[in-house]
Protein backbone atom coordinates (compact mmCIF):
# COMPACT_ATOMS: atom_id res chain seq x y z
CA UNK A 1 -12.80 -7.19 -16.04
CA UNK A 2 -12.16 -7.60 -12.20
CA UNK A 3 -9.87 -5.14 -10.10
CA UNK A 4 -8.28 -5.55 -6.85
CA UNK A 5 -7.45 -2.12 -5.31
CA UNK A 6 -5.87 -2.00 -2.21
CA UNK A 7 -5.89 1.59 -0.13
CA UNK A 8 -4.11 2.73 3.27
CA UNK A 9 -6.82 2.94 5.61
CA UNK A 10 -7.52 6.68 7.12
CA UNK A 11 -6.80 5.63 10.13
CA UNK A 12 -2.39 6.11 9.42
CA UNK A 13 -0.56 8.98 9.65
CA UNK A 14 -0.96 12.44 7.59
CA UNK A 15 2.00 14.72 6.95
CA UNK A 16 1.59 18.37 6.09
CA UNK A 17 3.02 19.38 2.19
CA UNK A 18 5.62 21.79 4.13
CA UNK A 19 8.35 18.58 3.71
CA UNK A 20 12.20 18.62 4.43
CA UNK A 21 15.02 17.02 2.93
CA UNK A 22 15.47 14.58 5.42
CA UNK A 23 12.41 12.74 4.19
CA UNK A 24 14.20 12.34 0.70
CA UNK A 25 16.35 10.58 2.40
CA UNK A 26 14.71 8.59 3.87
CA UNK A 27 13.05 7.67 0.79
CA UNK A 28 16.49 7.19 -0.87
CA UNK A 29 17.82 4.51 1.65
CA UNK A 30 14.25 2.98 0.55
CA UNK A 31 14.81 3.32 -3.27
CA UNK A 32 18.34 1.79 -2.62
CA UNK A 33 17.00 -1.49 -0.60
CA UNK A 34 14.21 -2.28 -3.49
CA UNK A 35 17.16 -3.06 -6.11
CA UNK A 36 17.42 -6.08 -3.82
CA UNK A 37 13.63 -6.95 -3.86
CA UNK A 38 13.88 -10.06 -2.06
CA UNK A 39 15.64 -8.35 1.29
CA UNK A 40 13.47 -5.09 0.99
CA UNK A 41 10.30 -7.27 1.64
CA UNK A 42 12.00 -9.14 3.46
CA UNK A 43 12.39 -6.48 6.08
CA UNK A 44 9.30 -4.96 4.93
CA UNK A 45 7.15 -7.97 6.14
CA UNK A 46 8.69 -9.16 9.18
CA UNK A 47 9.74 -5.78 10.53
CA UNK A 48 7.47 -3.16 8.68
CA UNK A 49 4.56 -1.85 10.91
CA UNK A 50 1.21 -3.51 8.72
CA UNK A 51 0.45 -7.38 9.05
CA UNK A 52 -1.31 -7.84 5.63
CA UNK A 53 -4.51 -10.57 6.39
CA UNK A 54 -7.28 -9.34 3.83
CA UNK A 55 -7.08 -10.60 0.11
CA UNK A 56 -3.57 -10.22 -1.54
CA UNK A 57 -2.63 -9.69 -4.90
CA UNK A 58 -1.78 -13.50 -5.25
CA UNK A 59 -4.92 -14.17 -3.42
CA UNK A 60 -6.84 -12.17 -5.86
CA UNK A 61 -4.62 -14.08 -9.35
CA UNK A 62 -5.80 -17.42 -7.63
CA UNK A 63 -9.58 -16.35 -6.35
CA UNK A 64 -10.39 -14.54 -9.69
CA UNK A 65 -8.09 -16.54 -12.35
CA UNK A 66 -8.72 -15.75 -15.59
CA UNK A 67 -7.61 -15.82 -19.37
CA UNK A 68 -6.10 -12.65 -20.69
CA UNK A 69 -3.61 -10.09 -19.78
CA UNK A 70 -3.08 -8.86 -16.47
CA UNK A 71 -2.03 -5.54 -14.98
CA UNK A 72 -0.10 -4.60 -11.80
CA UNK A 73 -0.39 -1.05 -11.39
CA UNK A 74 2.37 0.89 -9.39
CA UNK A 75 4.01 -3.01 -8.45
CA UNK A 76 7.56 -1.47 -7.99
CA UNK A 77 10.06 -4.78 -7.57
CA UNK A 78 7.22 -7.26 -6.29
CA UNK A 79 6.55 -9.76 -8.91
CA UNK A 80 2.85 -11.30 -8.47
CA UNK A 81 2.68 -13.82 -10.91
CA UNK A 82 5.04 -14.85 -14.01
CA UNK A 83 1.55 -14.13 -16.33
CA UNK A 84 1.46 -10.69 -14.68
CA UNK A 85 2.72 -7.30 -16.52
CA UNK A 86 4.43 -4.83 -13.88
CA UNK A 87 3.92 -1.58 -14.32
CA UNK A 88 5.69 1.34 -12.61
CA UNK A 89 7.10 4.57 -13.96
CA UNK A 90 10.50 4.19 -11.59
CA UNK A 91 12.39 1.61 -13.59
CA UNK A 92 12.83 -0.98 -11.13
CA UNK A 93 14.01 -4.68 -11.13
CA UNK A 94 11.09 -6.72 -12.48
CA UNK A 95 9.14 -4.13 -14.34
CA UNK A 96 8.24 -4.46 -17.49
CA UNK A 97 6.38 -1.27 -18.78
CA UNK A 98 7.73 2.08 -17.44
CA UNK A 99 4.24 4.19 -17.65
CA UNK A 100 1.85 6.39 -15.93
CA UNK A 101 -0.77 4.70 -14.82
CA UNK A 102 -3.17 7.68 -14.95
CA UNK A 103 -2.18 7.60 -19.24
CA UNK A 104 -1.46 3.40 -19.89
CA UNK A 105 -0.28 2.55 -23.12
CA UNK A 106 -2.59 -0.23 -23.99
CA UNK A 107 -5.72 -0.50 -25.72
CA UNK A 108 -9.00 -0.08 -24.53
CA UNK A 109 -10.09 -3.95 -23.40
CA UNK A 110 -7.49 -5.53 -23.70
CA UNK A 111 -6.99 -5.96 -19.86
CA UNK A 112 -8.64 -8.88 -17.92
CA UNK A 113 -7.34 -8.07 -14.66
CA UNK A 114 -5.65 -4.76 -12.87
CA UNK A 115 -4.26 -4.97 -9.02
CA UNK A 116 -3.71 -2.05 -7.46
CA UNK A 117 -2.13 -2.53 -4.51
CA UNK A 118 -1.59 0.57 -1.87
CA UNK A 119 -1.17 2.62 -4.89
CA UNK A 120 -3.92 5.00 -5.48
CA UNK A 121 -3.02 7.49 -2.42
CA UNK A 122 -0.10 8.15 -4.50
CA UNK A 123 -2.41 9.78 -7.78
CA UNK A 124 -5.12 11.37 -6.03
CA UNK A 125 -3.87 13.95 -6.42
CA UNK A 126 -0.22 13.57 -4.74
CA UNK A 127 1.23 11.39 -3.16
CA UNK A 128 5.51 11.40 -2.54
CA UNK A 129 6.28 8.34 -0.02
CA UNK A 130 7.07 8.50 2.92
CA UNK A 131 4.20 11.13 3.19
CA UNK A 132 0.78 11.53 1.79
CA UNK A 133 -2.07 13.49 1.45
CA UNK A 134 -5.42 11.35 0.72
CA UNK A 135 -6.77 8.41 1.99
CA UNK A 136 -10.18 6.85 1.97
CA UNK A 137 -12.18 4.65 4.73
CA UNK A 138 -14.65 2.08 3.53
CA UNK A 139 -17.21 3.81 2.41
CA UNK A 140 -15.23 6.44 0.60
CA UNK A 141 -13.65 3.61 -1.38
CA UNK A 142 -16.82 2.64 -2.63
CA UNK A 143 -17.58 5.87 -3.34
CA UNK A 144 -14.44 6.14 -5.56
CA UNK A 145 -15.38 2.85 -7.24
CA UNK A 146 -19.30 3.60 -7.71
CA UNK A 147 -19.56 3.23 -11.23
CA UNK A 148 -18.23 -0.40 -10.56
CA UNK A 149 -19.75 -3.41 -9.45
CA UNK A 150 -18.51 -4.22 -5.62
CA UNK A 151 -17.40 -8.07 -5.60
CA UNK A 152 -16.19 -7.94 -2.18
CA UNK A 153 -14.17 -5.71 0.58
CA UNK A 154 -12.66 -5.34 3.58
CA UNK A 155 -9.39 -5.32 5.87
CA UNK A 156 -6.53 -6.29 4.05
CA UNK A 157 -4.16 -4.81 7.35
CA UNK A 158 -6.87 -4.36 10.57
CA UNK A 159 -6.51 -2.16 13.57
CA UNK A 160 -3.55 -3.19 15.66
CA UNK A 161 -1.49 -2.74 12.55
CA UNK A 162 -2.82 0.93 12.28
CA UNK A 163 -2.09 1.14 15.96
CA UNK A 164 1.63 0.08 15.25
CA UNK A 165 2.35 3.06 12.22
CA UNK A 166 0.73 5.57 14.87
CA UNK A 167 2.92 4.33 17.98
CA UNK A 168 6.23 4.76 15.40
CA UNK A 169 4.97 8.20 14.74
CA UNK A 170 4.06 8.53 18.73
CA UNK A 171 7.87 7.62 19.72
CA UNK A 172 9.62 9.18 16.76
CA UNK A 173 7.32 12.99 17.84
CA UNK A 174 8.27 12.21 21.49
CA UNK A 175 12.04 11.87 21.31
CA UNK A 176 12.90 13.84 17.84
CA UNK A 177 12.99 16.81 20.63
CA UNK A 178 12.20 18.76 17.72
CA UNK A 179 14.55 17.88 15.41
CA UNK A 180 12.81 17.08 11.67
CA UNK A 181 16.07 15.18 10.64
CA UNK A 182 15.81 12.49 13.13
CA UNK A 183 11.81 12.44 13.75
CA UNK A 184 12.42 10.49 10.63
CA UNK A 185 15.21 7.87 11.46
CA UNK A 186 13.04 7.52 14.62
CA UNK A 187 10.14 6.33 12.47
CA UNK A 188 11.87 3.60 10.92
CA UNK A 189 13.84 2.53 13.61
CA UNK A 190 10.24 2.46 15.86
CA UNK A 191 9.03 -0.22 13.43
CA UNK A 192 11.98 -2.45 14.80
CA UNK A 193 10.41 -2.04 18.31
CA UNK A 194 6.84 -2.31 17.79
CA UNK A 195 6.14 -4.65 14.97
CA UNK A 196 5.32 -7.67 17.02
CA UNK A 197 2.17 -5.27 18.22
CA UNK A 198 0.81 -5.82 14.35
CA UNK A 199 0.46 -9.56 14.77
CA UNK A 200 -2.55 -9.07 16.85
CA UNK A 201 -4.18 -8.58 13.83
CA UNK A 202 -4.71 -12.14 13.28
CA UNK A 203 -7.33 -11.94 15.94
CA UNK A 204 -8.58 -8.08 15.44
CA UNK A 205 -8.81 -8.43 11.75
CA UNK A 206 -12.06 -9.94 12.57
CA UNK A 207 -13.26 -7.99 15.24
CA UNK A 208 -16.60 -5.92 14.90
CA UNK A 209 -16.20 -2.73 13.41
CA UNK A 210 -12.64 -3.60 12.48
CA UNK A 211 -12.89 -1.42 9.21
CA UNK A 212 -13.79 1.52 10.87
CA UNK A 213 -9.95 1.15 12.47
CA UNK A 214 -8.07 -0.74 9.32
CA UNK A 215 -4.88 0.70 8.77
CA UNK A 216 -5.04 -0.94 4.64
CA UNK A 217 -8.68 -1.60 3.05
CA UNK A 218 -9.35 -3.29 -0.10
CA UNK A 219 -11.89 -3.60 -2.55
CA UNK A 220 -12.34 -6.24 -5.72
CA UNK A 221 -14.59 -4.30 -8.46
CA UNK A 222 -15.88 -5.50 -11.57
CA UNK A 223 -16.77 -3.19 -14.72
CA UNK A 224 -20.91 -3.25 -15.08
């Protein structure tokens, strides 16, 4: 069985747990655009602040093909692959088993393949978009995956998109003036200014060191 997990990189922004109401509404205008998958990635990958270069979850389907059933863990709308089964537990457009993925309701090998794509920040331990509270580098994602067999890694967003999410955060602290309510519009409205910064990456995905700076890291593992 082969796994593609994709992880925000440490280097984006941490919130404190002490969160206000204006980021649940922020999240809501989110919820509200992914009933219209196609236009929320849409505006997700031209405007949004990460320019994804590493391995993708198609990437992975056509790298790693295989027989057998195959999982998409936390996929919200995004539909992978017609021979791939979404799984989410918000019942959005395209999913077919509303679940947990820390308690899946299938049997014990009967998965070929799992993505996991920007997912696992969100169950260990908590994780309520648009704020988090773990993230990994590198070698900490290898550490999570230890009792797995690494098939390869790296950036799957690189530096200057990490440099992007912290200049929205930069501009939304620096003229919120204190206000929590719109510190938050001011992050999504920043990604409108300085997304063209993330397509840089096509050049610093590859620079030396780049993972020590990824904003997204991934790993494919394979079970010993």
């Amino acid at each position: 069985m082969r796994h593609l997990i994709n992880s925000d990189g440490y280097f984006a922004v941490k919130n404190n747990m002490n969160e206000t109401s204006s980021k649940d509404r922020v999240e809501n205008i989110r919820d509200a655009f992914k009933r219209w998958p196609r236009l929320y990635f849409f505006i997700a990958t031209v405007f949004g602040p990460l320019m994804f270069c590493g391995l993708s979850g198609k990437g992975f389907l056509k790298k790693y093909g295989s027989e057998g059933v195959c999982l998409n863990l936390g996929s919200g709308p995004r539909v992978i692959g017609e021979e791939v089964v979404n799984v989410d537990m918000y019942p959005y457009k395209g999913v077919s088993v509303i679940a947990d993925i820390t308690a899946l309701p299938f049997k014990d090998g009967s998965v070929s393949r799992i993505v996991c794509d920007t997912v696992l920040e969100h169950v260990h331990p908590f994780h309520s978009s648009p704020s988090d509270y773990q993230r990994w580098t590198y070698g900490g994602l290898l550490h999570l995956t230890r009792d797995f067999e690494t098939v390869e890694g790296g950036n799957r967003a690189g530096p200057f998109s990490a440099l992007t999410v912290w200049l929205c955060y930069f501009f939304a602290s620096a003229f919120s003036f204190g206000s929590k309510s719109l510190y938050w519009v001011l992050i999504n409205m920043a990604m409108f200014i300085f997304f063209p910064i993330k397509l840089l990456d096509i050049v610093g995905n590859h620079l030396p060191q780049a993972t020590n700076m990824a904003a997204v890291l991934y790993v494919v593992i394979r079970k010993k």
